[in-house]
Protein backbone atom coordinates (compact mmCIF):
# COMPACT_ATOMS: atom_id res chain seq x y z
CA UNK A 1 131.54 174.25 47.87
CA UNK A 2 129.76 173.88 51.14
CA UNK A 3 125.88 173.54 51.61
CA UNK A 4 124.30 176.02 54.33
CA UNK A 5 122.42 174.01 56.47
CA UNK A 6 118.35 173.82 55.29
CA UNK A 7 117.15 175.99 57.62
CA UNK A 8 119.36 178.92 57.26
CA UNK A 9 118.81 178.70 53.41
CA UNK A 10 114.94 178.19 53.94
CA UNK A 11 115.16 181.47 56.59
CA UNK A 12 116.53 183.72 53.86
CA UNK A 13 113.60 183.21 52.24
CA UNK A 14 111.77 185.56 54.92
CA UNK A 15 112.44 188.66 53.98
CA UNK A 16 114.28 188.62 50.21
CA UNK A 17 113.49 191.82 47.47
CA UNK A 18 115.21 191.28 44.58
CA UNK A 19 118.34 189.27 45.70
CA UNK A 20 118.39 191.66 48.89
CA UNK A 21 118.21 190.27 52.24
CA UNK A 22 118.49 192.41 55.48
CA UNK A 23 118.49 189.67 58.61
CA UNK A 24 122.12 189.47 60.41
CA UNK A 25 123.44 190.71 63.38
CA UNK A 26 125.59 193.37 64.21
CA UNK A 27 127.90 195.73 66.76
CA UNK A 28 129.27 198.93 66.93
CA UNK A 29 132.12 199.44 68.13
CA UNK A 30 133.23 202.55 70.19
CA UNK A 31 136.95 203.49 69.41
CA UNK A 32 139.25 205.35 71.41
CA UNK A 33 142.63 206.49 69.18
CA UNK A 34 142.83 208.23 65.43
CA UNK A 35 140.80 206.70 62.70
CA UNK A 36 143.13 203.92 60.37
CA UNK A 37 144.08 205.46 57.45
CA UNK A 38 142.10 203.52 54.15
CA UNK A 39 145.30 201.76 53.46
CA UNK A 40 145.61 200.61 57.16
CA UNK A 41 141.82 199.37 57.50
CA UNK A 42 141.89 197.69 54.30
CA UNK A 43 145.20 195.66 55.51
CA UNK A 44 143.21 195.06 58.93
CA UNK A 45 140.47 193.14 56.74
CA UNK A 46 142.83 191.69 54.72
CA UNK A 47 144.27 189.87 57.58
CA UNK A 48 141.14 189.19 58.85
CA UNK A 49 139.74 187.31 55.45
CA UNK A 50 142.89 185.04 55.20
CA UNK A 51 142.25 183.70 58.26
CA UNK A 52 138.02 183.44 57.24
CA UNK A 53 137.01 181.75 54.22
CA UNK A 54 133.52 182.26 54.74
CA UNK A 55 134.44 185.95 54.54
CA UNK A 56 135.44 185.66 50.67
CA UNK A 57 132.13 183.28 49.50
CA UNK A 58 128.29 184.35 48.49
CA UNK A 59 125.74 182.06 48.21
CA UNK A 60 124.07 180.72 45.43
CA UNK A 61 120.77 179.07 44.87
CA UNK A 62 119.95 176.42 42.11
CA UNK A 63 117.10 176.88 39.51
CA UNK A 64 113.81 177.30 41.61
CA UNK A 65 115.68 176.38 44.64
CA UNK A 66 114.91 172.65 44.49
CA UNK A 67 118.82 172.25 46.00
CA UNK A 68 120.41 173.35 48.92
CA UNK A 69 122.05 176.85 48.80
CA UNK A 70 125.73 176.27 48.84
CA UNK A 71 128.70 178.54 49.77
CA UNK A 72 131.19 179.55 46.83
CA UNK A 73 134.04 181.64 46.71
CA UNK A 74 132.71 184.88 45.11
CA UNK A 75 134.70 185.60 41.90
CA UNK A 76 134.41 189.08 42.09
CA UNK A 77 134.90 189.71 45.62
CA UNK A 78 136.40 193.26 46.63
CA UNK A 79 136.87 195.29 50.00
CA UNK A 80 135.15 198.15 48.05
CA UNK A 81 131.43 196.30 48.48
CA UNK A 82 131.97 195.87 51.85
CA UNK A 83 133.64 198.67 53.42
CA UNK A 84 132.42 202.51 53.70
CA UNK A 85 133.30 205.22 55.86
CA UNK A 86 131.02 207.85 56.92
CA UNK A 87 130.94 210.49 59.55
CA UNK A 88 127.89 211.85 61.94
CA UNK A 89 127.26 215.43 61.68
CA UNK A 90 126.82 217.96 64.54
CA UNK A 91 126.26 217.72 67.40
CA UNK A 92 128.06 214.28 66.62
CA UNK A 93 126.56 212.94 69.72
CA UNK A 94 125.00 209.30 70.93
CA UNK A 95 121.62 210.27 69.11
CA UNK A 96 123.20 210.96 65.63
CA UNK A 97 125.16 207.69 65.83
CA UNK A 98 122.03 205.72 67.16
CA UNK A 99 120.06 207.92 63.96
CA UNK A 100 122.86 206.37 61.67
CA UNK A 101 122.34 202.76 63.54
CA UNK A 102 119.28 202.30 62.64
CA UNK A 103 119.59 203.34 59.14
CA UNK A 104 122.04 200.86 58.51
CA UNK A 105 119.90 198.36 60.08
CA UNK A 106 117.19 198.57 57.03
CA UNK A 107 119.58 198.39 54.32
CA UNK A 108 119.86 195.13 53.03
CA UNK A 109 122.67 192.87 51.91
CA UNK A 110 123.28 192.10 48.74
CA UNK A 111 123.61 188.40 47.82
CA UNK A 112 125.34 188.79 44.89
CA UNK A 113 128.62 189.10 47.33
CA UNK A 114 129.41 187.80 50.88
CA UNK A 115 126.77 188.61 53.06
CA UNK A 116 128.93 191.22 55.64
CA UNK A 117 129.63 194.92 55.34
CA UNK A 118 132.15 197.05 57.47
CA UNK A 119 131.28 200.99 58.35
CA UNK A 120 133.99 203.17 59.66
CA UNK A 121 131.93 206.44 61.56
CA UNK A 122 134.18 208.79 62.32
CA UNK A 123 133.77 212.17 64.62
CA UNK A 124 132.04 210.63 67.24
CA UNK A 125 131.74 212.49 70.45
CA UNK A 126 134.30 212.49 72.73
CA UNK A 127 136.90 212.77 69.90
CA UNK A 128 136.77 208.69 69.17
CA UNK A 129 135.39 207.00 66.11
CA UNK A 130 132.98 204.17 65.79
CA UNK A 131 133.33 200.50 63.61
CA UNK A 132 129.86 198.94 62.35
CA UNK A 133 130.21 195.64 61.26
CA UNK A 134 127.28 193.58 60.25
CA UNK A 135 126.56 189.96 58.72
CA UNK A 136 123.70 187.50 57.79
CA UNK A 137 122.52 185.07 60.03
CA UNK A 138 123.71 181.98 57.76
CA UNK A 139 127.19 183.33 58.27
CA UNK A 140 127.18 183.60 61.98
CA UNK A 141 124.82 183.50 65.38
CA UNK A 142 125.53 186.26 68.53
CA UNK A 143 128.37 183.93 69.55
CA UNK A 144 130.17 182.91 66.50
CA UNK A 145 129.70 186.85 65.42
CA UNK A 146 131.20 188.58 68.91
CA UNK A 147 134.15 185.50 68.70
CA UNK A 148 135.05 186.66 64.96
CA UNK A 149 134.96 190.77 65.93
CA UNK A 150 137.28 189.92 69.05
CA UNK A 151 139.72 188.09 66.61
CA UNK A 152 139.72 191.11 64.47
CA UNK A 153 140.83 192.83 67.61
CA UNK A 154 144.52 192.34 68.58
CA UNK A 155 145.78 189.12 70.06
CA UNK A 156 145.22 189.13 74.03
CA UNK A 157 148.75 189.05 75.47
CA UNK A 158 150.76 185.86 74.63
CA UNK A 159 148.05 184.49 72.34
CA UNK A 160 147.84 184.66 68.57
CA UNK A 161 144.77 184.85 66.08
CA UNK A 162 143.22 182.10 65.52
CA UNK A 163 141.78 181.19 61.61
CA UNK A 164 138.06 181.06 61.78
CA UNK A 165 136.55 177.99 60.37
CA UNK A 166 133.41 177.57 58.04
CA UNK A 167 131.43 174.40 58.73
CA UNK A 168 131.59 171.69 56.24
CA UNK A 169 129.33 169.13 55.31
CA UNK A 170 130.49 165.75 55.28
CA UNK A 171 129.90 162.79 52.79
CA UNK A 172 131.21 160.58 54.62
CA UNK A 173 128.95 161.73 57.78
CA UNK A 174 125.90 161.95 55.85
CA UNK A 175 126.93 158.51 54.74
CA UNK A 176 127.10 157.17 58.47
CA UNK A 177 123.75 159.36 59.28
CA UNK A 178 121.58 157.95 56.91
CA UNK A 179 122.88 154.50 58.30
CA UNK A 180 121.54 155.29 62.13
CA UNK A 181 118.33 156.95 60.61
CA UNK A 182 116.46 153.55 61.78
CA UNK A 183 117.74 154.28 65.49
CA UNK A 184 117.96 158.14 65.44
CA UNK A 185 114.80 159.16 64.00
CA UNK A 186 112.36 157.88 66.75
CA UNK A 187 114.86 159.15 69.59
CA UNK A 188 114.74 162.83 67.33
CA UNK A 189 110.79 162.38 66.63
CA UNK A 190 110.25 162.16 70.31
CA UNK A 191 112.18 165.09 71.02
CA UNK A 192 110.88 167.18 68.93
CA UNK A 193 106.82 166.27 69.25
CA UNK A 194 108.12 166.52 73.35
CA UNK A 195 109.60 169.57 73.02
CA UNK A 196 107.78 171.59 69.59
CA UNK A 197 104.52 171.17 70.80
CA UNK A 198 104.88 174.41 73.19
CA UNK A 199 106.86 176.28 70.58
CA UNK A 200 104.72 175.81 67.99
CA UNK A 201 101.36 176.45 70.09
CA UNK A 202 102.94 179.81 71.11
CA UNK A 203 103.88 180.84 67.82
CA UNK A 204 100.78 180.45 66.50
CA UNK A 205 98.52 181.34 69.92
CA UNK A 206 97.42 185.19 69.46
CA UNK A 207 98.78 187.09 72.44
CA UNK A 208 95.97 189.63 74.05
CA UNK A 209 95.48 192.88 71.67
CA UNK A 210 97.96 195.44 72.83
CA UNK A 211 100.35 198.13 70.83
CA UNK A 212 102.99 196.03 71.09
CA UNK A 213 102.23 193.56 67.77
CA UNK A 214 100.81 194.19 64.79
CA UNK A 215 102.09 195.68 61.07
CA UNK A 216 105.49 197.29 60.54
CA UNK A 217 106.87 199.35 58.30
CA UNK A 218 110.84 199.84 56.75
CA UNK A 219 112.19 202.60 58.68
CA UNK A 220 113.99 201.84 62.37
CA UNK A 221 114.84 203.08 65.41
CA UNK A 222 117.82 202.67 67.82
CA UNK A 223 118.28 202.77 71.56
CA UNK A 224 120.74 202.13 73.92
CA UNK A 225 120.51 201.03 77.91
CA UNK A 226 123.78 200.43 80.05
CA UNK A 227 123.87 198.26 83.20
CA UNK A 228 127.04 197.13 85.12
CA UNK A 229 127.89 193.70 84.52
CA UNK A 230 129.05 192.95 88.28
CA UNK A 231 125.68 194.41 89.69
CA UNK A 232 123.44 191.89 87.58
CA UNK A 233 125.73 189.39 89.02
CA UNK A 234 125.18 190.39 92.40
CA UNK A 235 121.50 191.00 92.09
CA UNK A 236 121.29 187.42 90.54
CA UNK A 237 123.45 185.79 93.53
CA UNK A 238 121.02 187.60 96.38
CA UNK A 239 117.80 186.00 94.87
CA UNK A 240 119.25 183.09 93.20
CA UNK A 241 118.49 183.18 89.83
CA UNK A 242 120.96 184.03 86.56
CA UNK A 243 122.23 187.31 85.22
CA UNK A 244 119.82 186.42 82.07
CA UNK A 245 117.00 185.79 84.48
CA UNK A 246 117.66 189.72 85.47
CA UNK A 247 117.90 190.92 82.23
CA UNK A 248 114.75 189.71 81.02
CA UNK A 249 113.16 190.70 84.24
CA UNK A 250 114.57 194.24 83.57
CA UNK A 251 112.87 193.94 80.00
CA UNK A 252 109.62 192.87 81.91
CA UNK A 253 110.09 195.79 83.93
CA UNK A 254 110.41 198.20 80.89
CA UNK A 255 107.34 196.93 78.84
CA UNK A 256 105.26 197.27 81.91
CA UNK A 257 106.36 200.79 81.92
CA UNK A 258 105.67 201.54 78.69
CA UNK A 259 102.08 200.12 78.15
CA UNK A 260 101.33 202.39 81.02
CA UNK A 261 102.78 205.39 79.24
CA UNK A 262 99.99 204.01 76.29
CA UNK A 263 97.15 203.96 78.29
CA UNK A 264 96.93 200.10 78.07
CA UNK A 265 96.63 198.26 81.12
CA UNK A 266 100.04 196.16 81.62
CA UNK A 267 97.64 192.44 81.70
CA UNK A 268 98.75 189.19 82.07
CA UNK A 269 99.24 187.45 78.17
CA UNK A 270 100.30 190.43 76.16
CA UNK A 271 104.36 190.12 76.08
CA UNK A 272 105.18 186.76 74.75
CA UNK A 273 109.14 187.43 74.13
CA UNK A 274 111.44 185.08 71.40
CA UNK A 275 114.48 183.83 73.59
CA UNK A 276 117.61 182.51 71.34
CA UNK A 277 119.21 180.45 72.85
CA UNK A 278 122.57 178.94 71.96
CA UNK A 279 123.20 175.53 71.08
CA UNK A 280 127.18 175.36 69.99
CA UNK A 281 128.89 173.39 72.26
CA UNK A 282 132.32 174.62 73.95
CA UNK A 283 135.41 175.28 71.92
CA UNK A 284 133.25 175.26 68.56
CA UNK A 285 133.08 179.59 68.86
CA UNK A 286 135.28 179.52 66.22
CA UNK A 287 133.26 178.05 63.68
CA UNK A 288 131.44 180.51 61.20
CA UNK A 289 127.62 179.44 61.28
CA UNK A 290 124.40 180.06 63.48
CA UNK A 291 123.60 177.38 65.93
CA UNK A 292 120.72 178.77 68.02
CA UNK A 293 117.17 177.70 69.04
CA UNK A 294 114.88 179.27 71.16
CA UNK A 295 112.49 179.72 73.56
CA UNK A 296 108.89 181.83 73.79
CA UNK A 297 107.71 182.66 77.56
CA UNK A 298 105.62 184.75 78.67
CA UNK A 299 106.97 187.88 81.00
CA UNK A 300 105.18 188.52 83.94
CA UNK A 301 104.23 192.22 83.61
CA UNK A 302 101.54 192.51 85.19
CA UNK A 303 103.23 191.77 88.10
CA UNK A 304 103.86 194.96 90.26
CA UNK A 305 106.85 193.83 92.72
CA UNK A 306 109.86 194.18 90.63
CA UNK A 307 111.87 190.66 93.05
CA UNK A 308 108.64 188.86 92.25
CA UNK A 309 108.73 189.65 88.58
CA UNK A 310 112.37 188.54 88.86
CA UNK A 311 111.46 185.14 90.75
CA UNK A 312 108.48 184.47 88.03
CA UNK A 313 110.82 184.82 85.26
CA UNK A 314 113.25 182.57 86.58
CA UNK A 315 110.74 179.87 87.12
CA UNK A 316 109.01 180.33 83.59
CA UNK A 317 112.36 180.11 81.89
CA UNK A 318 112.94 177.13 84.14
CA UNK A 319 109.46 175.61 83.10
CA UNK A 320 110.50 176.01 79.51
CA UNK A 321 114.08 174.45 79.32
CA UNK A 322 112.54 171.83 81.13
CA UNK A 323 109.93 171.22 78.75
CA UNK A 324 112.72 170.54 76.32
CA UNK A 325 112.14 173.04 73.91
CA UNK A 326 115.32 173.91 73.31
CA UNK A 327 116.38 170.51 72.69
CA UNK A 328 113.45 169.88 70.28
CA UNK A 329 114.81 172.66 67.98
CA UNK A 330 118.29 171.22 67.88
CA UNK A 331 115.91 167.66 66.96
CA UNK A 332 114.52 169.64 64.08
CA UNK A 333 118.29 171.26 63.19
CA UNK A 334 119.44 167.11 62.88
CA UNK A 335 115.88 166.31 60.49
CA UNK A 336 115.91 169.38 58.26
CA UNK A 337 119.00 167.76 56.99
CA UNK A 338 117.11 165.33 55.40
CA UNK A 339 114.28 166.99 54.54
CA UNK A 340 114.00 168.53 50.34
CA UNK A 341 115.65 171.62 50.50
CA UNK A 342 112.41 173.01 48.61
CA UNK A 343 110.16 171.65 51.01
CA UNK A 344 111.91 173.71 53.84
CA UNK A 345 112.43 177.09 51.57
CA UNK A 346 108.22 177.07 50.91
CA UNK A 347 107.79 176.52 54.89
CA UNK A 348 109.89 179.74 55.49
CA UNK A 349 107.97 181.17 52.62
CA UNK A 350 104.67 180.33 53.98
CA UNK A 351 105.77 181.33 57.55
CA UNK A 352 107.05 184.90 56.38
CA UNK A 353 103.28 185.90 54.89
CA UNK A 354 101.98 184.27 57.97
CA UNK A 355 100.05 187.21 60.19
CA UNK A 356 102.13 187.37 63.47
CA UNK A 357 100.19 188.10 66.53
CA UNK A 358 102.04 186.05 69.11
CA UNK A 359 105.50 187.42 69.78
CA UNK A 360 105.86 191.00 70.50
CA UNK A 361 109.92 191.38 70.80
CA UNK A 362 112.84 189.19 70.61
CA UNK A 363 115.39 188.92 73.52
CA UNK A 364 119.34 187.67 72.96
CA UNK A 365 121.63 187.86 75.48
CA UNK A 366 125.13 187.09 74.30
CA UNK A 367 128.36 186.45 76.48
CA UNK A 368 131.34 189.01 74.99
CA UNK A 369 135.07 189.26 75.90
CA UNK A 370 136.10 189.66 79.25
CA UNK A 371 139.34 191.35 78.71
CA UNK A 372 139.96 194.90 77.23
CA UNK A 373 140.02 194.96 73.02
CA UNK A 374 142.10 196.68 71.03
CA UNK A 375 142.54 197.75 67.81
CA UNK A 376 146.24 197.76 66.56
CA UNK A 377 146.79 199.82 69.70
CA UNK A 378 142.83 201.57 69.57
CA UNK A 379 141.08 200.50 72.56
CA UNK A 380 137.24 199.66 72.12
CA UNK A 381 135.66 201.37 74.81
CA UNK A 382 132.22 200.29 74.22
CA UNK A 383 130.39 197.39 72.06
CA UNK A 384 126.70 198.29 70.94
CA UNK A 385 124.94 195.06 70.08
CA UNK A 386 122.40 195.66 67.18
CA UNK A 387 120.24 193.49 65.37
CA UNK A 388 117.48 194.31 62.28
CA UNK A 389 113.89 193.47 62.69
CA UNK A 390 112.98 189.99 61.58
CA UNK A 391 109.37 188.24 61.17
CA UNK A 392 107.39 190.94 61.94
CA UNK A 393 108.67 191.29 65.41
CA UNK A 394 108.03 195.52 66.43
CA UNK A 395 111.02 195.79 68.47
CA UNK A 396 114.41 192.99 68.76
CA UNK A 397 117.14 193.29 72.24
CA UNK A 398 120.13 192.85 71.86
CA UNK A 399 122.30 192.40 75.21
CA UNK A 400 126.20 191.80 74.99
CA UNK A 401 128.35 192.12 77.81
CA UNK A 402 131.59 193.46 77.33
CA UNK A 403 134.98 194.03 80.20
CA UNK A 404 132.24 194.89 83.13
CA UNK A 405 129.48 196.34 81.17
CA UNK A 406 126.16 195.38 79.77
CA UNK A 407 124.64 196.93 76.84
CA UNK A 408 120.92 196.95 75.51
CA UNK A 409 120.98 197.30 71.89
CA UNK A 410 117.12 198.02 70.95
CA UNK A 411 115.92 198.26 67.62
CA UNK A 412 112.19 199.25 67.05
CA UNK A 413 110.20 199.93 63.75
CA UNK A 414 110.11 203.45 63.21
CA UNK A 415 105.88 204.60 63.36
CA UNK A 416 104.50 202.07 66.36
CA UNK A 417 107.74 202.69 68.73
CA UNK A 418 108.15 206.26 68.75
CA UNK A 419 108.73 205.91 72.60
CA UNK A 420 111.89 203.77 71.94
CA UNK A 421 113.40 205.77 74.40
CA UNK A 422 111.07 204.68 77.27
CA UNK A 423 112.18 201.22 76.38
CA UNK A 424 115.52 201.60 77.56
CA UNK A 425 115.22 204.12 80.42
CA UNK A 426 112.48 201.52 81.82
CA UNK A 427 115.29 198.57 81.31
CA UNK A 428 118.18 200.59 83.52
CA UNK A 429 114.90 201.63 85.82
CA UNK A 430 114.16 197.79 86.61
CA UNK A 431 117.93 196.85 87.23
CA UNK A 432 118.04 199.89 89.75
CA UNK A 433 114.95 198.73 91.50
CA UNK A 434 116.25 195.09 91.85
CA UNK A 435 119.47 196.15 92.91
CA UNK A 436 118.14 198.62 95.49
CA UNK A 437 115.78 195.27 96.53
CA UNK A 438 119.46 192.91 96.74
CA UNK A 439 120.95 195.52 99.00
CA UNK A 440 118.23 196.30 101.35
């Protein structure tokens, strides 16, 4: 048995009704092709969990969750709990499958049984068919998640599928750990009082009062925006900055919008955004876990020049990494392990009744395959990223690129964004803008 890692047990803690849990991540996955017969899916996920453990285990707690949550095979594990199919009804267009999106983004997962679930959607417009596949956060971050999907998909040309690996704790590491404790803990103490103090002062900072925090309630909605991969690079290689720089500028660009379409005045302090950011080093995509920290700036929307909202974001994101906050989170990843499990599960407690006020929406950019899926033979035409509301954020982004394509997944709580919509027409507005700005 393997022990998640303290955080990711305490997190669970956060939003957890009677053994169901609804944070994870998710895509949906536009198919081209017929839809696999049962017996042909069920073989596809077959394959898939003999070459993933972590598919096949559950998690269980101890008494009072004084230990660790560990990872154990689940002895009753069957396709049948996490597998459905479905279909839209008419017109079977993009707004019944976003509709059916953001239902499945409030159910929850049952931890009872591996924390994933698979959704076939079939007669989607355009004559294709859709894949939703979901997991929990302990399971696996953007990266890890996207990296698992593509080796679903069928081997690129010459390659073969690779078996996904859960991460293990080691004895014998913990064993060498606690020996460098006299060295590592002031070097990871400085880090993290260097680098926490801004996260933590944001977290808990009110933003100014706008629409855009405050209670939410169970039911979601979904929106997509599209932007072409190549023109955020090329609008990022005119001014200088990265493609995530223009992305979050875009997002800028579309909160401005919509405060305006509220009647509130689009003032400097009232969109504090949560920025994952990943911390798994190269060649470790492979390994089933979440490895991400994060960052909280402030985007500049009350800023009316759409290449100067671009050029603030850039430097605030700069002024963050810099502050080493990013760092200081993976300090605190390296303490928690030595920190009582119970002490960590009551923090997450504490933090989930905590009123939020400071963080209005969270913001993950993840990098998806270059090449062309397929799905023995089905192309995937299109990847929508999705992922469920989490500590009391109002609306989360989700931004995957895929072949030459980026895609705005947008969830929003269902009564305080009932102009969802504006969200994402304001996000392909502010990429227009700054491209028309690059090519003038």
């Amino acid at each position: 048995m393997t022990e998640l890692h303290p955080l990711d047990s305490g997190f669970m803690e956060l939003e957890d009704t009677d053994r169901h849990i609804s944070l994870g991540i998710g895509a949906v996955a536009i198919m081209a092709g017929p839809v696999p017969t049962r017996a042909e899916f069920d073989a596809i996920l077959t394959d898939a969990l003999d070459r993933n453990e972590r598919l096949r285990q559950r998690v269980r707690t101890s008494p009072l969750e004084l230990k660790a949550a560990v990872w154990e095979d689940d002895p009753d594990f069957a396709l049948a709990h996490h597998r459905r199919w479905t279909a839209l009804p008419q017109p079977c267009d993009e707004a019944m499958l976003r509709e059916l999106v953001a239902t499945e983004l409030a159910e929850r997962f049952d931890r009872d049984h591996p924390l994933w679930q698979c959704v076939v959607i079939e007669h989607v417009a355009g004559g294709h068919w859709a894949l939703l596949l979901k997991a929990h956060h302990s399971m696996v971050d953007g990266v890890s998640g996207i990296a698992l999907f593509e080796r679903l998909c069928d081997p690129a040309p010459g390659g073969d599928r690779k078996p996904v690996t859960a991460q293990r704790s080691s004895r014998t590491g913990r064993v060498a750990g606690t020996l460098r404790l006299p060295l590592t803990v002031p070097r990871l103490a400085f880090s993290m009082v260097r680098g926490l103090v801004p996260v933590v002062t944001a977290a808990l900072t009110p933003t100014a009062s706008s629409s855009l925090n405050g209670p939410i309630g169970r039911q979601r909605r979904f929106a997509v925006a599209r932007a072409s991969l190549t023109e955020a690079r090329e609008i990022g290689g005119v001014f200088g900055v990265t493609v995530n720089d223009v992305v979050l500028a875009a997002i800028a660009s579309a909160y401005r919008a919509v405060l305006s379409l509220r009647g509130e005045e689009p003032t400097a302090g009232k969109l504090r955004v949560l920025v994952p950011v990943s911390v798994r080093p190269p060649g470790a995509e492979d390994i089933a876990d979440n490895r991400v920290s994060v960052m909280i700036p402030f985007l500049p929307i009350e800023l009316t020049d759409p290449v100067e909202r671009l050029a603030t974001v850039h430097e605030r994101v700069a002024r963050h990494r810099a502050k080493g906050e990013a760092e200081a989170e993976k300090s605190v990843l390296a303490m928690a392990e030595w920190l009582p499990h119970a002490v960590v599960a009551r923090a997450f407690q504490l933090a989930g009744h905590f009123p939020q006020r400071s963080v209005a929406a969270l913001a993950t950019n993840v990098v998806g395959p270059r090449r062309v899926l397929s799905l023995r033979g089905r192309e995937v035409l299109e990847i929508l990223p999705c992922i469920p509301i989490a500590m009391r954020l109002r609306t989360t982004i989700a931004i995957l690129s895929y072949h030459d394509q980026l895609v705005f997944g947008i969830t929003g709580d269902y009564d305080t964004t009932p102009d969802i919509d504006a969200i994402s027409a304001g996000i392909e507005q502010g990429i227009a803008e700054l491209l028309a700005r690059a090519r003038a």
